[in-house]
N, C-alpha and C. Protein backbone atom coordinates (compact mmCIF):
# COMPACT_ATOMS: atom_id res chain seq x y z
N UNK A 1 -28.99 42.60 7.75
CA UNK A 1 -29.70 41.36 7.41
C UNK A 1 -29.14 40.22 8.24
N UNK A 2 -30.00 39.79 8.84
CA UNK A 2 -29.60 38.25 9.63
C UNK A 2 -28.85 37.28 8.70
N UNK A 3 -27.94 36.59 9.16
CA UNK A 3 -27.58 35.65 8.65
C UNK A 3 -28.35 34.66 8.25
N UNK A 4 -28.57 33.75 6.88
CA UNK A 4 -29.12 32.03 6.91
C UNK A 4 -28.41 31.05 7.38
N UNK A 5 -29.25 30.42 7.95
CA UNK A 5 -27.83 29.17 9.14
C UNK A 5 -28.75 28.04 8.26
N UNK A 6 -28.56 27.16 7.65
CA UNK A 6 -29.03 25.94 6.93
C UNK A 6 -28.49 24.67 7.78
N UNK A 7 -29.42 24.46 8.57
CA UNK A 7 -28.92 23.25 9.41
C UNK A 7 -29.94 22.16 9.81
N UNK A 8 -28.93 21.40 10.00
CA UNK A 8 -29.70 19.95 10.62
C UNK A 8 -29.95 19.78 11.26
N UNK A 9 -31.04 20.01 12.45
CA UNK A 9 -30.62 19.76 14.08
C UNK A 9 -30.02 18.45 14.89
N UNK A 10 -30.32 17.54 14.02
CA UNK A 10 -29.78 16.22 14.32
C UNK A 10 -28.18 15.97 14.31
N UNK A 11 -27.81 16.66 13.76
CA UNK A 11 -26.22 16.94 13.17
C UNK A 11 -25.48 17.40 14.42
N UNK A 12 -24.37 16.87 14.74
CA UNK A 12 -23.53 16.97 15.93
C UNK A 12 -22.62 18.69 15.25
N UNK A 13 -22.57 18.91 14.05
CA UNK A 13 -21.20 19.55 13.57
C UNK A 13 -22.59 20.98 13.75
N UNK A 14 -23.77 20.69 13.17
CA UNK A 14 -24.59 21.58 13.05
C UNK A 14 -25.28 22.33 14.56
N UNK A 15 -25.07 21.47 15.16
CA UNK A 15 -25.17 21.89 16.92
C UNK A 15 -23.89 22.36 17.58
N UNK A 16 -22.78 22.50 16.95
CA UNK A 16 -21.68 22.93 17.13
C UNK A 16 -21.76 24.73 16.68
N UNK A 17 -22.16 24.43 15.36
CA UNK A 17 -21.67 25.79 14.88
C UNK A 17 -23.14 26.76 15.60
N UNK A 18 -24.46 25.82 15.52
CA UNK A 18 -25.38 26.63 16.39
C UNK A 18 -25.23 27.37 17.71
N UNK A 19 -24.45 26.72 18.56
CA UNK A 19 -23.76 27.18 19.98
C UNK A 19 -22.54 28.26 19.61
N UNK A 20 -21.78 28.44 18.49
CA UNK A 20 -20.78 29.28 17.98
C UNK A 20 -20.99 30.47 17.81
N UNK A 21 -22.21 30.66 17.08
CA UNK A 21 -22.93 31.43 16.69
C UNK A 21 -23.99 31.86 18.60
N UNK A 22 -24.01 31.29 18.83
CA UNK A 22 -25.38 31.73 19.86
C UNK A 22 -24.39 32.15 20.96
N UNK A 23 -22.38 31.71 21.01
CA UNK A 23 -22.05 32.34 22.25
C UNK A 23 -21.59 33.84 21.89
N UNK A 24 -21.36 33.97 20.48
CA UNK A 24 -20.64 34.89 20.01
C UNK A 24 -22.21 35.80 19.59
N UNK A 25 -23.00 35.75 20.01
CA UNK A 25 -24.37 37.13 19.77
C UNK A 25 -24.56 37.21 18.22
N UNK A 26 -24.38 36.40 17.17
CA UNK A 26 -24.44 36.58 15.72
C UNK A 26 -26.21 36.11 15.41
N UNK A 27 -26.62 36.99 14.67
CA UNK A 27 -28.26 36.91 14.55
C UNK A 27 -28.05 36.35 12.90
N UNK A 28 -29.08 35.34 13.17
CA UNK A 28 -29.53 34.22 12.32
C UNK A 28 -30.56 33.87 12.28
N UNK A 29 -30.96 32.90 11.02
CA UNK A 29 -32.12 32.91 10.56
C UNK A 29 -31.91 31.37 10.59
N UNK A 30 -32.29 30.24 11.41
CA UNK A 30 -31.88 28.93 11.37
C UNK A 30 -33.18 28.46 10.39
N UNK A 31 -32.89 27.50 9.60
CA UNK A 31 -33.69 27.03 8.35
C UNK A 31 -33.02 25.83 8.26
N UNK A 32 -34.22 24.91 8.56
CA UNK A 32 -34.15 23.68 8.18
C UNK A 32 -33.68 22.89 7.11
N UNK A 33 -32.29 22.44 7.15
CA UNK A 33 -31.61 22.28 5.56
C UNK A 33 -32.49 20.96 4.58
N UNK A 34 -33.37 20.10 4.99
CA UNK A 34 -34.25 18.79 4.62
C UNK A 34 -35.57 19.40 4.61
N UNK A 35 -36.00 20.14 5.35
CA UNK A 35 -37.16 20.42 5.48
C UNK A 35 -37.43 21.99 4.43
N UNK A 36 -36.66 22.40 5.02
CA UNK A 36 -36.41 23.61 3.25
C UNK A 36 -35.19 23.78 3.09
N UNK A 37 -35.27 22.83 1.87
CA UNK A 37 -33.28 22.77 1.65
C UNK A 37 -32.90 24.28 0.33
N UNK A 38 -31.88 24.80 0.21
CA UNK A 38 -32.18 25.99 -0.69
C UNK A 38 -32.20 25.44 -2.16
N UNK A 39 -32.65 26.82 -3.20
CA UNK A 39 -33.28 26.35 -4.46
C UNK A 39 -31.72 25.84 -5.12
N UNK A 40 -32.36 25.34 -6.15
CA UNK A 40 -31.06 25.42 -7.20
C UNK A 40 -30.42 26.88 -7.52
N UNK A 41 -31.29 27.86 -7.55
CA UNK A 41 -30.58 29.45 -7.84
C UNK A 41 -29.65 29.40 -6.59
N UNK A 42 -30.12 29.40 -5.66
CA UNK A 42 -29.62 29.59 -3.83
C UNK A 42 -28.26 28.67 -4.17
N UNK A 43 -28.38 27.41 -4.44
CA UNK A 43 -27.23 26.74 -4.36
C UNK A 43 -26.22 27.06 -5.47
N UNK A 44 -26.50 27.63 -6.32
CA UNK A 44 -25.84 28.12 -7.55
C UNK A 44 -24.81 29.13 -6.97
N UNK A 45 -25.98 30.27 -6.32
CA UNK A 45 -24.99 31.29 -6.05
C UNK A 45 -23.99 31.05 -4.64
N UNK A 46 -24.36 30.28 -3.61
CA UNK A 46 -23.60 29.59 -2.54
C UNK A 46 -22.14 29.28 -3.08
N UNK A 47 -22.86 28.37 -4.37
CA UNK A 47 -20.81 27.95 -4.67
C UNK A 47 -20.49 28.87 -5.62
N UNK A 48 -20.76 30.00 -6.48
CA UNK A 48 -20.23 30.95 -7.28
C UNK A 48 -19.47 32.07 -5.70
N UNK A 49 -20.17 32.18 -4.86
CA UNK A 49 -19.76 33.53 -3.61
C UNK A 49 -18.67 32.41 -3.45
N UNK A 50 -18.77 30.83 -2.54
CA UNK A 50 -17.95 30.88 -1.69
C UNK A 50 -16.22 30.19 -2.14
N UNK A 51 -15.89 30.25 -3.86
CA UNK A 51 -14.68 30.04 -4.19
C UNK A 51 -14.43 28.69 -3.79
N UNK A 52 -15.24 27.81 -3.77
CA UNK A 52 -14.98 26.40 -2.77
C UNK A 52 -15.39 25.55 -4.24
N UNK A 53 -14.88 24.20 -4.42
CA UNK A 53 -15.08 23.01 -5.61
C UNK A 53 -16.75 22.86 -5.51
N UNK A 54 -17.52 22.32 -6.55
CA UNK A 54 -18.61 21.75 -6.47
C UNK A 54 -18.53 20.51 -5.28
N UNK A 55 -17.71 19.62 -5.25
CA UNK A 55 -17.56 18.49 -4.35
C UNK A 55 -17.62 18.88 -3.22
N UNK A 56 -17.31 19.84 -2.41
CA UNK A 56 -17.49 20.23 -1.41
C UNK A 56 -18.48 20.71 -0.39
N UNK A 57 -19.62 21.34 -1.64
CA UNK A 57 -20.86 21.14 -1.26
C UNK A 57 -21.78 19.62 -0.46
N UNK A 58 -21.33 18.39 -1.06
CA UNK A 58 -22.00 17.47 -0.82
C UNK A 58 -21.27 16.67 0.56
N UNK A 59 -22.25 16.10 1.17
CA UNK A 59 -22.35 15.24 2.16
C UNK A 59 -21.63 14.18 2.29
N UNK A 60 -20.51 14.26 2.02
CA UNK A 60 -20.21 13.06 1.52
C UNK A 60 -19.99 11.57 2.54
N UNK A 61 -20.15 12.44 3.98
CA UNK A 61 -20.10 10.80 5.14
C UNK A 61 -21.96 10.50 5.08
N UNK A 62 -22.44 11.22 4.41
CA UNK A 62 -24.04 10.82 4.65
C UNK A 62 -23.94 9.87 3.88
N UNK A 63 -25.22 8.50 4.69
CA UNK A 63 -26.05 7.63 4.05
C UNK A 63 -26.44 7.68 2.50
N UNK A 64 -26.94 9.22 2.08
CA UNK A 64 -27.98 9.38 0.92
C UNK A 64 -27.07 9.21 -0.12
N UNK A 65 -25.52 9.61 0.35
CA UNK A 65 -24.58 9.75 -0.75
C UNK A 65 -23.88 8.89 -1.30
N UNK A 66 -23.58 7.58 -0.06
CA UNK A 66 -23.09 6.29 -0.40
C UNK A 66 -24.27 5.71 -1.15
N UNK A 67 -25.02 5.83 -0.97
CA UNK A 67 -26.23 4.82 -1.57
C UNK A 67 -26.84 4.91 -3.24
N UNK A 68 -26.11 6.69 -3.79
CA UNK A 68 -26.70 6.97 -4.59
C UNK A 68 -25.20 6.89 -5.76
N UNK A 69 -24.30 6.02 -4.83
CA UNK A 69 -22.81 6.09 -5.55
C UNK A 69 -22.40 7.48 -6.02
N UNK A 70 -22.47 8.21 -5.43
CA UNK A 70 -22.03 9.56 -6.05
C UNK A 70 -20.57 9.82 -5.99
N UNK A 71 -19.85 8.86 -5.61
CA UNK A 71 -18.31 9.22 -5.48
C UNK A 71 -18.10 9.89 -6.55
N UNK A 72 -17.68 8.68 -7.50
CA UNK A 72 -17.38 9.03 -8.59
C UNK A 72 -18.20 9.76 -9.72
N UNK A 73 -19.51 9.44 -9.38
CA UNK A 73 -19.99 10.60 -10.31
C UNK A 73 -19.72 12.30 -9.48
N UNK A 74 -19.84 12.00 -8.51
CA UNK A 74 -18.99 14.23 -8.40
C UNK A 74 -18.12 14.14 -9.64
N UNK A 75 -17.55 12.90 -9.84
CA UNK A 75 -15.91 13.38 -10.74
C UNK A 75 -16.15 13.57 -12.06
N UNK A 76 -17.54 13.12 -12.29
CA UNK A 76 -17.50 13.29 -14.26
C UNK A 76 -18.84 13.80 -14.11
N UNK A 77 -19.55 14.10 -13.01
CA UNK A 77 -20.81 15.12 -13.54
C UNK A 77 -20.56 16.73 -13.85
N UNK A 78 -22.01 17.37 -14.54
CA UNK A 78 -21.42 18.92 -14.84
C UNK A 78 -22.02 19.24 -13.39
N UNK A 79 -21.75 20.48 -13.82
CA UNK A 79 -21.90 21.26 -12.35
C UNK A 79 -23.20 21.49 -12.77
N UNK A 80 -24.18 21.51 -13.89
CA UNK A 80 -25.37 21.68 -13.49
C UNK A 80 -26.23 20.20 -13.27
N UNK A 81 -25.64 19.18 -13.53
CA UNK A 81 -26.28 18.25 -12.67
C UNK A 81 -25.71 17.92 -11.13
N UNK A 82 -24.66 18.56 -10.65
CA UNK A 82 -24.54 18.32 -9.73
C UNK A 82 -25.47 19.23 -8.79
N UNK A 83 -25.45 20.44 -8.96
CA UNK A 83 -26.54 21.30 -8.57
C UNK A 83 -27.54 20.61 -8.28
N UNK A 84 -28.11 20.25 -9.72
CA UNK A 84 -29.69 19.45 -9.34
C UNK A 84 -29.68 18.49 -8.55
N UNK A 85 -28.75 17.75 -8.34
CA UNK A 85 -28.58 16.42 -7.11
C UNK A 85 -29.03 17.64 -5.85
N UNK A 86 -27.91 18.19 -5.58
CA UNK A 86 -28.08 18.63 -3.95
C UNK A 86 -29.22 19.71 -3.82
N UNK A 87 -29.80 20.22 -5.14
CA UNK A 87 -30.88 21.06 -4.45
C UNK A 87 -32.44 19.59 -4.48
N UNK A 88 -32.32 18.63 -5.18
CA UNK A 88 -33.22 17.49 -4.70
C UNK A 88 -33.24 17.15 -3.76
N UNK A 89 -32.11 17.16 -2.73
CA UNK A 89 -32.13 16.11 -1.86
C UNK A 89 -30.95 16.64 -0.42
N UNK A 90 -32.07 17.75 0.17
CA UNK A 90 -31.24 18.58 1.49
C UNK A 90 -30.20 17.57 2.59
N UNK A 91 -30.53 15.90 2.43
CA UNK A 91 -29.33 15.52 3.15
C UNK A 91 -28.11 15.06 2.28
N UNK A 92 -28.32 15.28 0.92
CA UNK A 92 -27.04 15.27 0.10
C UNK A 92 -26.14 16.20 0.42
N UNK A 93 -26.53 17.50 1.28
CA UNK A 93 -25.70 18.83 1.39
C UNK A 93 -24.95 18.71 2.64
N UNK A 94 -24.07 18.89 2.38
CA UNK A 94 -22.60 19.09 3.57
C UNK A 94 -23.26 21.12 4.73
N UNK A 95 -23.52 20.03 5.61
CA UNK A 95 -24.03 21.59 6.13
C UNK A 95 -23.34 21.82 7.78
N UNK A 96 -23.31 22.76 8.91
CA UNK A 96 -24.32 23.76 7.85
C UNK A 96 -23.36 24.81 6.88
N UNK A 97 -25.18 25.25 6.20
CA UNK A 97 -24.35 26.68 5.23
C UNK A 97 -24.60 27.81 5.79
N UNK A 98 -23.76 28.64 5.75
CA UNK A 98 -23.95 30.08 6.60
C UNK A 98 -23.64 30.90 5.54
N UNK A 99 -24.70 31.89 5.36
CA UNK A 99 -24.95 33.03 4.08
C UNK A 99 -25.36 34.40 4.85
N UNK A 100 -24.88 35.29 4.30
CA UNK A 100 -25.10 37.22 4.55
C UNK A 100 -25.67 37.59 3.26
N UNK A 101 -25.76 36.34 1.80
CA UNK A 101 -26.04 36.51 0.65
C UNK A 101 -24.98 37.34 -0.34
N UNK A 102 -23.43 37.15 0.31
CA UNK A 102 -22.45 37.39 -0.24
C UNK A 102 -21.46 36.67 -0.05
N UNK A 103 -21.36 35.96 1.81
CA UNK A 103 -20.29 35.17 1.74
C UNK A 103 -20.61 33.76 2.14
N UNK A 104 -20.27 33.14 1.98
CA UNK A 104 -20.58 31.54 2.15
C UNK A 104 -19.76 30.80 3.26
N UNK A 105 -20.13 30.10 3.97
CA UNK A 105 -19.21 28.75 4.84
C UNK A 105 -20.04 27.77 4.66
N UNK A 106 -19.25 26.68 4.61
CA UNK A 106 -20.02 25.00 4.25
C UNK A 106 -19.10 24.58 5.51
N UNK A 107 -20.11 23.70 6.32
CA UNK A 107 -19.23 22.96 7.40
C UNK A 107 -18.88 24.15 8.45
N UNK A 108 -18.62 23.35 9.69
CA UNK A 108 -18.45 24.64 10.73
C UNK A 108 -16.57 24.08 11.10
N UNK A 109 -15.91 25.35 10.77
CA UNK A 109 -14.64 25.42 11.34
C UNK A 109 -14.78 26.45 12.37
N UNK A 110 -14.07 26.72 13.11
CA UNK A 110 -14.08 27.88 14.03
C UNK A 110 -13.53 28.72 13.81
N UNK A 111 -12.28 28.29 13.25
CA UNK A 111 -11.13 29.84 12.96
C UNK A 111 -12.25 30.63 11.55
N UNK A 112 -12.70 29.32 10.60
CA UNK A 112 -13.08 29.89 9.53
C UNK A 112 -14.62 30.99 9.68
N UNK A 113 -15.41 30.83 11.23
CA UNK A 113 -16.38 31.14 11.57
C UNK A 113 -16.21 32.77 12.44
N UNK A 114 -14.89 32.58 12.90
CA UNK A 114 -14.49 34.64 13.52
C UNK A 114 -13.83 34.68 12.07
N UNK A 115 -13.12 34.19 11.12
CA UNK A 115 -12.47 35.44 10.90
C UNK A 115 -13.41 35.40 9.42
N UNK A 116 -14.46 35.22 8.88
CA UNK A 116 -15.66 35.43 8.22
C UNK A 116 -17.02 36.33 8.83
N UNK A 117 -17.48 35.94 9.84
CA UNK A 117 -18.69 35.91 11.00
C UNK A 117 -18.28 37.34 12.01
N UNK A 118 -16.95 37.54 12.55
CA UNK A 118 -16.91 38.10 13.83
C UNK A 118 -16.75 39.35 13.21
C-alpha cells in the first residue's frame, strides 16, 4: 500500500519532506491536507498509532491557530474536542502527515523519515 503524504504544497517543510520522499523512491499518495484534510476517525487513529501528545498534531506557527487563541485551550480541551478543531479546519494541522495506516509522522524530520520510511 502506498503511503498517505497529507500536505500543503505551499508549505516550505511540506516541499521538503516531498523531495525526501521523491529522492529516496518511497511511493505515495500526496493528498491535499485543506483541500481534503483527514476525517475525525483518520485523525483519531493518526494520534492513537503515532504515541505523540494531542498538541502536537496542531499548527501551531499557523495564522488559523493564533487567531482562534488555541494556546491555551490545547491545555484544558478534551481530546475529543480537540479532534473536532483539527479535523474542521486542515490548516489547523501541523503537516505533513505520513501514514502506511499503522505508523504515523507529523512534521518532516529526516532522521525520523529513514529510520520509520526507509
Amino acid at each position: 500500500m502506498a503511503l498517505k503524504f497529507y500536505w500543503y504544497p505551499k508549505c516550505g517543510t511540506c516541499r521538503k519532506a516531498k523531495k525526501w520522499l521523491d529522492d529516496h523512491q518511497v511511493d505515495y499518495e500526496a493528498i491535499h491536507i485543506v483541500e481534503n484534510p483527514p476525517t475525525l476517525t483518520e485523525l483519531e487513529q493518526f494520534y492513537k498509532s503515532s504515541g505523540l501528545e494531542i498538541k502536537k498534531f496542531f499548527n501551531t506557527s499557523g495564522k488559523k491557530y493564533r487567531e482562534l487563541g488555541l494556546k491555551d485551550k490545547v491545555k484544558t480541551a478534551s481530546e475529543e474536542e480537540l479532534l473536532e478543531l483539527l479535523a474542521g479546519d486542515g490548516m489547523l494541522i501541523k503537516r505533513p502527515i505520513l501514514t502506511d495506516g499503522e505508523r504515523v509522522t507529523v512534521g518532516f524530520n529526516e532522521e525520523e523519515f529513514t529510520k520509520t520510511w526507509l
